[in-house]
PDB file of N, CA and C in Angstrom:
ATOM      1  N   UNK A   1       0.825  -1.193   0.000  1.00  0.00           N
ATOM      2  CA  UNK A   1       0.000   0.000   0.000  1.00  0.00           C
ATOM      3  C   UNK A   1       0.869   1.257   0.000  1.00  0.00           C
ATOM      4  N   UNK A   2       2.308   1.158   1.208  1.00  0.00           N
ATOM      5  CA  UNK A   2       2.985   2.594   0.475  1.00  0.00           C
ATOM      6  C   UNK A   2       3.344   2.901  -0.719  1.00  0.00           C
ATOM      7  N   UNK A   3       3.996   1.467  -1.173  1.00  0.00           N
ATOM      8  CA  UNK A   3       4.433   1.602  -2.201  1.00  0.00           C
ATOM      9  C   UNK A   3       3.353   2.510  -3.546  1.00  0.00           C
ATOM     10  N   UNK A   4       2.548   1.617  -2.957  1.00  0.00           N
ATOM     11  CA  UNK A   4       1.391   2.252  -4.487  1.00  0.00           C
ATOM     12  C   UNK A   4       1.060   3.436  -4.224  1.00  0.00           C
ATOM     13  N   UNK A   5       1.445   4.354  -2.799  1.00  0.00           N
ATOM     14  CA  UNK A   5       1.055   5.569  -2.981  1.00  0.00           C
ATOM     15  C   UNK A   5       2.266   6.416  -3.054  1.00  0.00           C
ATOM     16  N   UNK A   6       3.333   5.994  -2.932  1.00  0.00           N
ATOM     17  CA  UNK A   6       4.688   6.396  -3.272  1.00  0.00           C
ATOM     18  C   UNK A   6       4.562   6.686  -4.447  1.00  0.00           C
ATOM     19  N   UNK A   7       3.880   5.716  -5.413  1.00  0.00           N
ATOM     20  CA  UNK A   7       3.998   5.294  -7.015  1.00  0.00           C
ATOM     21  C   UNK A   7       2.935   7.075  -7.583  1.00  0.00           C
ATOM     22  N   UNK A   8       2.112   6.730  -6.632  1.00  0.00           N
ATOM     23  CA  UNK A   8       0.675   7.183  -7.160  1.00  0.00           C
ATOM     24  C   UNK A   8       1.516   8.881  -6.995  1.00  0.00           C
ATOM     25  N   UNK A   9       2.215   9.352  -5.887  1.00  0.00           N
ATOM     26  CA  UNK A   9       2.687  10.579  -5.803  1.00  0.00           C
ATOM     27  C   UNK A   9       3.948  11.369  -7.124  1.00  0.00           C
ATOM     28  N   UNK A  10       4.646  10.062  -7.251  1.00  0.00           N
ATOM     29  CA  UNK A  10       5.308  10.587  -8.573  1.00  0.00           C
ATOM     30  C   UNK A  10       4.353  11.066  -9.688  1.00  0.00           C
ATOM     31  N   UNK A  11       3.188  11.212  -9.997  1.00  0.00           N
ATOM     32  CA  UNK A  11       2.519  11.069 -11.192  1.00  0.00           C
ATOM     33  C   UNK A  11       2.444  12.744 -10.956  1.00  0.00           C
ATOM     34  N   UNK A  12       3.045  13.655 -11.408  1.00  0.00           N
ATOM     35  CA  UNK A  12       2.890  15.150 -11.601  1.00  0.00           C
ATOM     36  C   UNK A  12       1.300  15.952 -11.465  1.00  0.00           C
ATOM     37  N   UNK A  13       0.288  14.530 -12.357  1.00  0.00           N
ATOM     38  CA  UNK A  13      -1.237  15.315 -12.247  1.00  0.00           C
ATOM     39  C   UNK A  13      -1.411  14.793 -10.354  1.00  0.00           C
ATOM     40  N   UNK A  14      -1.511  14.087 -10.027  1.00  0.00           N
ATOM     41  CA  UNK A  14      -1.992  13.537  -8.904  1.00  0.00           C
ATOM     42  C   UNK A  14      -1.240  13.937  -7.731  1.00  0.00           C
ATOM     43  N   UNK A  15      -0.016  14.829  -8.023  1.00  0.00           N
ATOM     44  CA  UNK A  15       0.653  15.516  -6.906  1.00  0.00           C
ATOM     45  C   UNK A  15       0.360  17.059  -6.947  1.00  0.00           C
ATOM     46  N   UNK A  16      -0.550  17.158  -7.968  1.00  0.00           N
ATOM     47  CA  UNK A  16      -0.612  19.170  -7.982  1.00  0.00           C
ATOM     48  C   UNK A  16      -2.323  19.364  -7.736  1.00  0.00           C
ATOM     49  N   UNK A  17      -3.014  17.885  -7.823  1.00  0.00           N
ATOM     50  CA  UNK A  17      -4.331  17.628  -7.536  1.00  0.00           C
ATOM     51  C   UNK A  17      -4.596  17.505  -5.770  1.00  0.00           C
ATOM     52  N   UNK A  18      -3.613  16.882  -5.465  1.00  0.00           N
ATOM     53  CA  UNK A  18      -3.221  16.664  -4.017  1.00  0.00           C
ATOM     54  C   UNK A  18      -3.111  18.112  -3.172  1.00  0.00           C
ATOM     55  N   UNK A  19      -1.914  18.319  -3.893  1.00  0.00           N
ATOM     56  CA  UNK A  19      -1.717  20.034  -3.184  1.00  0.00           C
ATOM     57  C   UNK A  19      -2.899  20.634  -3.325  1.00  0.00           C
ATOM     58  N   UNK A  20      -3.656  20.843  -4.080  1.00  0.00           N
ATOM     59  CA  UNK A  20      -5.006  22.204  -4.571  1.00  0.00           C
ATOM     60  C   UNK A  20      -5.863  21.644  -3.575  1.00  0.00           C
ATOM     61  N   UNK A  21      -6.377  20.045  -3.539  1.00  0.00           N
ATOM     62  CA  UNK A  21      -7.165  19.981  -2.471  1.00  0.00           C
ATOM     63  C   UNK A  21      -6.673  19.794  -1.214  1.00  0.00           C
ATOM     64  N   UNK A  22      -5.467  20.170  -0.373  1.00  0.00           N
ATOM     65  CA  UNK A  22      -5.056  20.842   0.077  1.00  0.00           C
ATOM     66  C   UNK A  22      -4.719  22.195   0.875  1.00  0.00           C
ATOM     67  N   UNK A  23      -4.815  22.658  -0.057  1.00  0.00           N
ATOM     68  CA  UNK A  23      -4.691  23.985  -0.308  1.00  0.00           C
ATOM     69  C   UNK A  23      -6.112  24.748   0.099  1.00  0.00           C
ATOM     70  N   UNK A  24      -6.932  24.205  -1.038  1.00  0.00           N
ATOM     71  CA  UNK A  24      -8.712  24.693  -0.453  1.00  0.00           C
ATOM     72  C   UNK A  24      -9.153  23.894   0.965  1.00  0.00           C
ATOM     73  N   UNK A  25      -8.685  23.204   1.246  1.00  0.00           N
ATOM     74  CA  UNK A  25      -8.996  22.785   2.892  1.00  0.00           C
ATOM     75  C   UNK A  25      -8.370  23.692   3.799  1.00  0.00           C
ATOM     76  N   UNK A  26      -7.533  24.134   3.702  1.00  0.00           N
ATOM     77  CA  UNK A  26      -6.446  25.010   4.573  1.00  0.00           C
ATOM     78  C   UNK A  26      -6.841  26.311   4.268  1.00  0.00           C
ATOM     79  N   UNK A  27      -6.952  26.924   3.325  1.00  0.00           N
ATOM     80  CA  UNK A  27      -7.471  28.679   2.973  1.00  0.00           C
ATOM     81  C   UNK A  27      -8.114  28.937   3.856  1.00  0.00           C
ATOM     82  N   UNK A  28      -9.892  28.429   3.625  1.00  0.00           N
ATOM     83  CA  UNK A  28     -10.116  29.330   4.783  1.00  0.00           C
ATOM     84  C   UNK A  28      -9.681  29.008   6.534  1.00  0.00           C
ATOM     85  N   UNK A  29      -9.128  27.888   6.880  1.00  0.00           N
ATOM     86  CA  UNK A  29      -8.788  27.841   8.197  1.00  0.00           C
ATOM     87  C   UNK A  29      -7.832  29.375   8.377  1.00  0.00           C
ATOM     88  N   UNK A  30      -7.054  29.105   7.328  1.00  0.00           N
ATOM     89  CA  UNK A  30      -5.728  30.063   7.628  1.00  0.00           C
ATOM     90  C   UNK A  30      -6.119  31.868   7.378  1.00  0.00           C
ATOM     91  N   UNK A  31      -7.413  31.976   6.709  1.00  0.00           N
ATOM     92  CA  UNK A  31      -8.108  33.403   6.331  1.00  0.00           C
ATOM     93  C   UNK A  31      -8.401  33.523   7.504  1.00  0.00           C
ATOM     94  N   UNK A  32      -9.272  32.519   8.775  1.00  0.00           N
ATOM     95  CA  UNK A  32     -10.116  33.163  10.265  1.00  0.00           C
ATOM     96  C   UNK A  32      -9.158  32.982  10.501  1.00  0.00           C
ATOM     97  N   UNK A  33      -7.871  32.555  10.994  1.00  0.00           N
ATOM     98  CA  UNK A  33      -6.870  32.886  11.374  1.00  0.00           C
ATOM     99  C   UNK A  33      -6.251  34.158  11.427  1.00  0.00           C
ATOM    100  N   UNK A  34      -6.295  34.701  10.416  1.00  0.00           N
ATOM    101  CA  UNK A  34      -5.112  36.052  10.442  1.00  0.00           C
ATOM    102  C   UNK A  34      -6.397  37.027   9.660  1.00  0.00           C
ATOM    103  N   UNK A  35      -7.501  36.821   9.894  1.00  0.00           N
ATOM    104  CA  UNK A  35      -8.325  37.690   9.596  1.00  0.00           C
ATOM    105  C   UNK A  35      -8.186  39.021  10.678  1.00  0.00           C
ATOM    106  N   UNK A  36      -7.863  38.897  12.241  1.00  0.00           N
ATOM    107  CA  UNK A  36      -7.867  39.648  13.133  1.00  0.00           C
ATOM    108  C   UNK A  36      -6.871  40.265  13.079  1.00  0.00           C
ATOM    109  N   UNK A  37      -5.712  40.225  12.182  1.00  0.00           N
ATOM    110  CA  UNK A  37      -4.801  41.166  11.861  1.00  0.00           C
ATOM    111  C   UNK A  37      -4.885  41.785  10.108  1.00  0.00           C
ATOM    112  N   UNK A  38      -5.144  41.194   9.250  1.00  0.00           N
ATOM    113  CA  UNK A  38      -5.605  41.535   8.034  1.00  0.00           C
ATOM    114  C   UNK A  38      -6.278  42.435   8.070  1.00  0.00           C
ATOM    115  N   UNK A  39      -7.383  42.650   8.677  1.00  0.00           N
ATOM    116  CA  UNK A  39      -8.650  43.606   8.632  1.00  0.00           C
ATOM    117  C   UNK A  39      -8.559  44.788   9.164  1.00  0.00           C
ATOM    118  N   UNK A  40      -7.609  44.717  10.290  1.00  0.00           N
ATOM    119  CA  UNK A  40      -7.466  46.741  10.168  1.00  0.00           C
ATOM    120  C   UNK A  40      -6.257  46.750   9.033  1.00  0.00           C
ATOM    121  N   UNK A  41      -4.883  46.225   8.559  1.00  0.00           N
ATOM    122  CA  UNK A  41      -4.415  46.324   7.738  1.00  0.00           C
ATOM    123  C   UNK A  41      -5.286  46.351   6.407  1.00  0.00           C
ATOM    124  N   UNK A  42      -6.395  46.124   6.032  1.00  0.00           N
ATOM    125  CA  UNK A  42      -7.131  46.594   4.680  1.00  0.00           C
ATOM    126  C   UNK A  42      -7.687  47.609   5.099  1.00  0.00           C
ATOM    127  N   UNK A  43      -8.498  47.968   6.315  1.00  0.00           N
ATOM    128  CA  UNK A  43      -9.180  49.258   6.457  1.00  0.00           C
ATOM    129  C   UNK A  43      -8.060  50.218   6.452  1.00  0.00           C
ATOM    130  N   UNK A  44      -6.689  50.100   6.804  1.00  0.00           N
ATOM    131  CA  UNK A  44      -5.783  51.782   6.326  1.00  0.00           C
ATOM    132  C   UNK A  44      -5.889  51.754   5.396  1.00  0.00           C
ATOM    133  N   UNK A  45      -4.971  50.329   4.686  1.00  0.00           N
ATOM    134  CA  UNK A  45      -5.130  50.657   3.490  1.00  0.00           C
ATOM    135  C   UNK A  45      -6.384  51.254   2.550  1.00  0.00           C
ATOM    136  N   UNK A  46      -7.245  50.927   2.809  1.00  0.00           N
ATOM    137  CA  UNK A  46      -8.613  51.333   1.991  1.00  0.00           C
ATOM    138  C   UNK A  46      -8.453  52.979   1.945  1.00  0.00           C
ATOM    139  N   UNK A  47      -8.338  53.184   3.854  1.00  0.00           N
ATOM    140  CA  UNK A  47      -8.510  54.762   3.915  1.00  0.00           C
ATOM    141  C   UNK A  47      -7.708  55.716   3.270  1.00  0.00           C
ATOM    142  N   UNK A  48      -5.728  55.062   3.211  1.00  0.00           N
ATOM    143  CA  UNK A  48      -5.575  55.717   3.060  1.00  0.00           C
ATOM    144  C   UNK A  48      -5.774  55.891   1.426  1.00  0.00           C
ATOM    145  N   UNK A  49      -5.910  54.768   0.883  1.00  0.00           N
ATOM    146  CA  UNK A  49      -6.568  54.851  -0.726  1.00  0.00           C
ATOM    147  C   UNK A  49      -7.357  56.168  -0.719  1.00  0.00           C
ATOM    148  N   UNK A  50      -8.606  56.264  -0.044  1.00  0.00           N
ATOM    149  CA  UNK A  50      -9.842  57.245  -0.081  1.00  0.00           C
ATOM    150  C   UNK A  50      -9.349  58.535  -0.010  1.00  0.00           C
ATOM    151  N   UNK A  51      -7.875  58.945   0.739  1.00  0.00           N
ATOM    152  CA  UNK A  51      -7.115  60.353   1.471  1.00  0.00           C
ATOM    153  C   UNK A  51      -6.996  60.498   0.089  1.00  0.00           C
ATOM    154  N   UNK A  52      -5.855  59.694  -0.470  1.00  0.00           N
ATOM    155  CA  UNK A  52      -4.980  59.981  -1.499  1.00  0.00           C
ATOM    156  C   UNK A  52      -5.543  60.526  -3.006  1.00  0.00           C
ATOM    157  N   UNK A  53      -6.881  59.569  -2.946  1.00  0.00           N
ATOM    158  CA  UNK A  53      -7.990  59.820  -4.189  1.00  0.00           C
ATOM    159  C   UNK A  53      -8.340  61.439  -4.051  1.00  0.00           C
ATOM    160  N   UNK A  54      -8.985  61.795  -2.373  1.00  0.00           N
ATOM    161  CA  UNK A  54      -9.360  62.789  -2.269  1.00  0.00           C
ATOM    162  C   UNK A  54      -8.522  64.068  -2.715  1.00  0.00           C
ATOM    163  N   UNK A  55      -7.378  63.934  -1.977  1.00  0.00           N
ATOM    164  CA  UNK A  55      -6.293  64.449  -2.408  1.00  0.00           C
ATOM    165  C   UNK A  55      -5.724  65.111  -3.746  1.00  0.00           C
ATOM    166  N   UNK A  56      -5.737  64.091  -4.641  1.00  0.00           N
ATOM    167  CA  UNK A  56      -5.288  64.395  -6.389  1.00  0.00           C
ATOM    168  C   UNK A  56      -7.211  64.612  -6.962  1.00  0.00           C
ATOM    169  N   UNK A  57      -7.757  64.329  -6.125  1.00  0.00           N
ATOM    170  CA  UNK A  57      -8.972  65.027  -7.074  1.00  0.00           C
ATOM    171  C   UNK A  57      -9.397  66.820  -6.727  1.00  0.00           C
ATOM    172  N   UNK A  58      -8.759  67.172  -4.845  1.00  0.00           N
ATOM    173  CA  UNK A  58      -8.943  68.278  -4.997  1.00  0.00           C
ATOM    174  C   UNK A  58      -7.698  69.223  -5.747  1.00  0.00           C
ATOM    175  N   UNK A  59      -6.481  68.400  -5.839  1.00  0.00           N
ATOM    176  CA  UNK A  59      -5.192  68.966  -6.579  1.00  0.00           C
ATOM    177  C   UNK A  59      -6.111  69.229  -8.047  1.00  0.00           C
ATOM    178  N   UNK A  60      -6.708  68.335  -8.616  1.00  0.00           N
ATOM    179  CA  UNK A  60      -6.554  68.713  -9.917  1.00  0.00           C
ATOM    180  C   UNK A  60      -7.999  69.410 -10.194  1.00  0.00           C
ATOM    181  N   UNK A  61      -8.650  70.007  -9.597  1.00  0.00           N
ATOM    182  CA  UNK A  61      -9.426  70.637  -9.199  1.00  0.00           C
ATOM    183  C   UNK A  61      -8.803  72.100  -9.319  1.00  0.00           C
ATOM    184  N   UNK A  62      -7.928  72.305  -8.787  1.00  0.00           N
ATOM    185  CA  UNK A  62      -7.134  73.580  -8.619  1.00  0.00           C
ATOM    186  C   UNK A  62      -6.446  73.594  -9.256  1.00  0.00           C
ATOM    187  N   UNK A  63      -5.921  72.550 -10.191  1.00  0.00           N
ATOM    188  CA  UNK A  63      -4.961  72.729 -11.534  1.00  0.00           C
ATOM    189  C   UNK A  63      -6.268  73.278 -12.626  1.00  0.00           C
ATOM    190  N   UNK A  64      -7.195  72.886 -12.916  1.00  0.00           N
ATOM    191  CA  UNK A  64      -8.099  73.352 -13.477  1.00  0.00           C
ATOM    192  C   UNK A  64      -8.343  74.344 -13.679  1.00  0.00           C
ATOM    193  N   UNK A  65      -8.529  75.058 -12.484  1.00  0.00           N
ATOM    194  CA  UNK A  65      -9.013  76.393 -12.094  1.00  0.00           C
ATOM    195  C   UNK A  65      -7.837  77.445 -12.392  1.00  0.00           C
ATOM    196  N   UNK A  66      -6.897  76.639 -12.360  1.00  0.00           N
ATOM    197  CA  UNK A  66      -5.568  77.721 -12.812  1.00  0.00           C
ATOM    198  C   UNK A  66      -5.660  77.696 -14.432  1.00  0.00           C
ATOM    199  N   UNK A  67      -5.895  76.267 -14.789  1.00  0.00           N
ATOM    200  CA  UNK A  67      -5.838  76.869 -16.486  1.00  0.00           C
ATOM    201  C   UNK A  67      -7.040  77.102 -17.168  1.00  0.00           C
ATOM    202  N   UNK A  68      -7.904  77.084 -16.624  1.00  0.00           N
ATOM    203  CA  UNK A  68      -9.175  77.773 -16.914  1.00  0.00           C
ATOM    204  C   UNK A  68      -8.835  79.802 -16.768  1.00  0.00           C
ATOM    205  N   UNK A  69      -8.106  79.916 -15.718  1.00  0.00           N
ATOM    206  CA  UNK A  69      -8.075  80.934 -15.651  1.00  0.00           C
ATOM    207  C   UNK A  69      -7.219  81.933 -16.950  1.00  0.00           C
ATOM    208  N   UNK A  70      -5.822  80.966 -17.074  1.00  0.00           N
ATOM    209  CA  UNK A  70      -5.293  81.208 -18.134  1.00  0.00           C
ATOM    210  C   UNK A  70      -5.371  81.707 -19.286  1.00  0.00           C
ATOM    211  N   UNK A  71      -6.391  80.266 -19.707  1.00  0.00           N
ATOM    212  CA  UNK A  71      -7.073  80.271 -20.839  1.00  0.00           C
ATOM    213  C   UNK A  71      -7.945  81.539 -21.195  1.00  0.00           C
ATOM    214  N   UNK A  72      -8.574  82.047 -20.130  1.00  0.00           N
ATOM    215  CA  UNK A  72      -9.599  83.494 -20.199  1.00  0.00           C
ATOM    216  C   UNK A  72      -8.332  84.677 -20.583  1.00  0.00           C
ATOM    217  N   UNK A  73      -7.497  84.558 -19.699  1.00  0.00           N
ATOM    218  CA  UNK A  73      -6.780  86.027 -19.955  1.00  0.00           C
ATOM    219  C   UNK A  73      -5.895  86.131 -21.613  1.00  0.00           C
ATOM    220  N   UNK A  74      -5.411  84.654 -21.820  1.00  0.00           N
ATOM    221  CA  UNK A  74      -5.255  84.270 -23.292  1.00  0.00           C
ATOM    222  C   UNK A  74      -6.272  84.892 -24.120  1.00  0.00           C
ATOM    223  N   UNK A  75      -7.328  84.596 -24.180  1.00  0.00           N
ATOM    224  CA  UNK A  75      -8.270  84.784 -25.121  1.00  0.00           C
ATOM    225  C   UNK A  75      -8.709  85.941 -25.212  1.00  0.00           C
ATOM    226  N   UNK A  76      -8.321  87.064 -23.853  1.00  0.00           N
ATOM    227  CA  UNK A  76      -8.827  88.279 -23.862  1.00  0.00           C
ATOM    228  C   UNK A  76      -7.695  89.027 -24.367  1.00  0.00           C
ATOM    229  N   UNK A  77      -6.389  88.307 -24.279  1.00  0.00           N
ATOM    230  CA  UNK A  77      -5.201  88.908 -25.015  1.00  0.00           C
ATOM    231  C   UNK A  77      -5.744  89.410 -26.878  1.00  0.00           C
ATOM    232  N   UNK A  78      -5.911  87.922 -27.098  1.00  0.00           N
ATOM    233  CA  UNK A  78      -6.139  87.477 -28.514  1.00  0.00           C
ATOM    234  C   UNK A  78      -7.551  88.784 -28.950  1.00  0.00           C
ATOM    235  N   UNK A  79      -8.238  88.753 -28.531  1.00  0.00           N
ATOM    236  CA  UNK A  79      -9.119  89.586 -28.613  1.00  0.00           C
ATOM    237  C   UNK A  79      -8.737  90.668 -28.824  1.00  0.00           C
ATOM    238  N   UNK A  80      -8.060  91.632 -27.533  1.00  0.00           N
ATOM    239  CA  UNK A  80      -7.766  93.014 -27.573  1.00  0.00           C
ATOM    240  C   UNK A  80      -6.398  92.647 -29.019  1.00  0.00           C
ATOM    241  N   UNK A  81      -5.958  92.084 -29.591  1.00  0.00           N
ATOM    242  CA  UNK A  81      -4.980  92.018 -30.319  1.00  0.00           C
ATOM    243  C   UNK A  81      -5.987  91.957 -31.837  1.00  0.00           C
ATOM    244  N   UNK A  82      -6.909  91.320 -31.717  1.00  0.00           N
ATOM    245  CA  UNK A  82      -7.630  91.254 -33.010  1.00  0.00           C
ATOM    246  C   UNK A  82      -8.318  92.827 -33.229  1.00  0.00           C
ATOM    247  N   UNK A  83      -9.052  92.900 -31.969  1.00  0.00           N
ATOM    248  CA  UNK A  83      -9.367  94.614 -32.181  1.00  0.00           C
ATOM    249  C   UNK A  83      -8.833  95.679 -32.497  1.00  0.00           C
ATOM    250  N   UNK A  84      -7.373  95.873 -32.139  1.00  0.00           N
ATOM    251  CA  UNK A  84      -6.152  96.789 -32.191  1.00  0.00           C
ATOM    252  C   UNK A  84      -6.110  96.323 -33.480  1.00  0.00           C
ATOM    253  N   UNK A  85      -5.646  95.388 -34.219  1.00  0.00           N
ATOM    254  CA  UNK A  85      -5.698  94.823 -35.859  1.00  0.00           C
ATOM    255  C   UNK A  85      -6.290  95.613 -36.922  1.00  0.00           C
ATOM    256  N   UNK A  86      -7.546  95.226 -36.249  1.00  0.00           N
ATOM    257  CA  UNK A  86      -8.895  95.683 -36.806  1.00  0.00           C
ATOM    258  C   UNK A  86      -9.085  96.968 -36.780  1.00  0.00           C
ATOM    259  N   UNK A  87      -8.305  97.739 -36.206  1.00  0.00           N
ATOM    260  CA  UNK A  87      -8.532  99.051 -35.888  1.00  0.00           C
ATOM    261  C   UNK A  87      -7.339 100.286 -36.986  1.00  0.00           C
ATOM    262  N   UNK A  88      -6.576  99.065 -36.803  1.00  0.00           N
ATOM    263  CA  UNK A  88      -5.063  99.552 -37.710  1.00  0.00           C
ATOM    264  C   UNK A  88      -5.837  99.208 -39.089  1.00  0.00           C
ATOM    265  N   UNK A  89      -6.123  98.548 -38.909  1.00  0.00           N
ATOM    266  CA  UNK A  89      -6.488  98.325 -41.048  1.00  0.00           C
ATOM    267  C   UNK A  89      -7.815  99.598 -41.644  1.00  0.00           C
ATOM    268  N   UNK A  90      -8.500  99.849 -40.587  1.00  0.00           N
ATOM    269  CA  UNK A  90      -9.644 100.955 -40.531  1.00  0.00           C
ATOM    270  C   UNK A  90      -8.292 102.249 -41.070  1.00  0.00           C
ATOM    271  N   UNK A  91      -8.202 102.450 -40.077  1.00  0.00           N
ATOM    272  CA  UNK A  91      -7.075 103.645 -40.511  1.00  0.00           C
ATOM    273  C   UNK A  91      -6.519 103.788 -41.118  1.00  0.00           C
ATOM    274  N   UNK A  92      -5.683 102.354 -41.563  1.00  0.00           N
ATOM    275  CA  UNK A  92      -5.008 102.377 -43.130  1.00  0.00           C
ATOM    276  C   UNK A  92      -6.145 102.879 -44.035  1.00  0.00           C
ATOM    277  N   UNK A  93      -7.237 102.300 -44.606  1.00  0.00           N
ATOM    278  CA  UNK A  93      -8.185 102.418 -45.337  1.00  0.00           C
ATOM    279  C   UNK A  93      -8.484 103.512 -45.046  1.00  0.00           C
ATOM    280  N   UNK A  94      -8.652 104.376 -43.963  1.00  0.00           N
ATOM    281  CA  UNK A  94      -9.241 105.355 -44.561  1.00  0.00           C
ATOM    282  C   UNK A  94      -7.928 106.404 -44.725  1.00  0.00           C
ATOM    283  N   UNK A  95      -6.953 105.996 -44.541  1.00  0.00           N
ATOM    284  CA  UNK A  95      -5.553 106.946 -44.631  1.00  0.00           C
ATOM    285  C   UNK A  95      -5.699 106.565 -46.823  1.00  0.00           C
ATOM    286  N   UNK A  96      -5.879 105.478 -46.627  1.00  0.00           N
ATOM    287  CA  UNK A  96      -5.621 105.297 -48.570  1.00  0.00           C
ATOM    288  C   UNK A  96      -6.962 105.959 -48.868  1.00  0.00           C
ATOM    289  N   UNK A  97      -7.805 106.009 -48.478  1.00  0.00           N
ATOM    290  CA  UNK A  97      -9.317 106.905 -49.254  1.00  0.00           C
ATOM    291  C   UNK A  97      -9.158 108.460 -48.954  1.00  0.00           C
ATOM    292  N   UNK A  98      -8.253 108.954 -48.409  1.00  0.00           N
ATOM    293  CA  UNK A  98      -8.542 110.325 -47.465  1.00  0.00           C
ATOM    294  C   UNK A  98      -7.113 110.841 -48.840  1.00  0.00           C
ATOM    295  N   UNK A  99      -6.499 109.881 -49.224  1.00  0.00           N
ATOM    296  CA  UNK A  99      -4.739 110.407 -50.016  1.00  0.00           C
ATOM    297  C   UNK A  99      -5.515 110.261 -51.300  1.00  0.00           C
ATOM    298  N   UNK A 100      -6.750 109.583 -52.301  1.00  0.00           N
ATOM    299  CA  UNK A 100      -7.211 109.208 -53.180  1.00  0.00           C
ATOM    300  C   UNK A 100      -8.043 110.574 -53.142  1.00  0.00           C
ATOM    301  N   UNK A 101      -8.722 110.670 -52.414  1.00  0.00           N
ATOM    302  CA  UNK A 101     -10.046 112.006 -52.504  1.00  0.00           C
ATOM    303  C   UNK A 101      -9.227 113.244 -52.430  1.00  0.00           C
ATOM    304  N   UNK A 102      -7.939 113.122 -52.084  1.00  0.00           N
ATOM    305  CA  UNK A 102      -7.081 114.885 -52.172  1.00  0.00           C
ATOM    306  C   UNK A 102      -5.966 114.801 -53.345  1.00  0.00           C
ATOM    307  N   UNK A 103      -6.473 113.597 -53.922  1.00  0.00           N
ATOM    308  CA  UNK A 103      -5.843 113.665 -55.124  1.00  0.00           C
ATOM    309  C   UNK A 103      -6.481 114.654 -56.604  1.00  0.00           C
TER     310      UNK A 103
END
């Protein structure tokens, strides 16, 4: 009888079949086991997950708000630059109609 289970253990499927059921007999013994130390070690971790989230969501919140702000004074640049443009070509035109009519 050892022999044949000596035999039966060399066989690679029947020694990794062995271990797994094994293995699932023992999990959960060994989970209520070290559950009483696991479980505040996941609740920091969780929390401090929740800090850190909070954290880079109010950071980029305020990165936002900075280039939102940017973006406005940009565009009011671009603006007063298109108007001033717009204002120079008026004057040309009427500097070329004003040199044409005193011709």
């Amino acid at each position: 009888m050892k022999q044949q289970l000596a035999e039966l253990m060399k066989n690679q499927t029947v020694r990794t079949l062995g271990i797994s059921v094994g293995l699932i007999i023992a999990l959960p013994m060994v989970v209520n086991a070290l559950a009483p130390v696991l479980r505040p070690l996941a609740r920091t971790a969780v929390k401090g997950g929740i800090l850190a989230y909070e954290k880079v969501r109010e950071t980029a919140a305020e990165v936002a708000e900075v280039v939102d702000d940017l973006v406005a004074e940009v565009q009011e640049e671009l603006q007063e630059a298109r108007e001033r443009e717009l204002e120079d070509q008026t004057q040309e035109t009427d500097s070329i109609d004003t040199d044409r009519t005193t011709e």
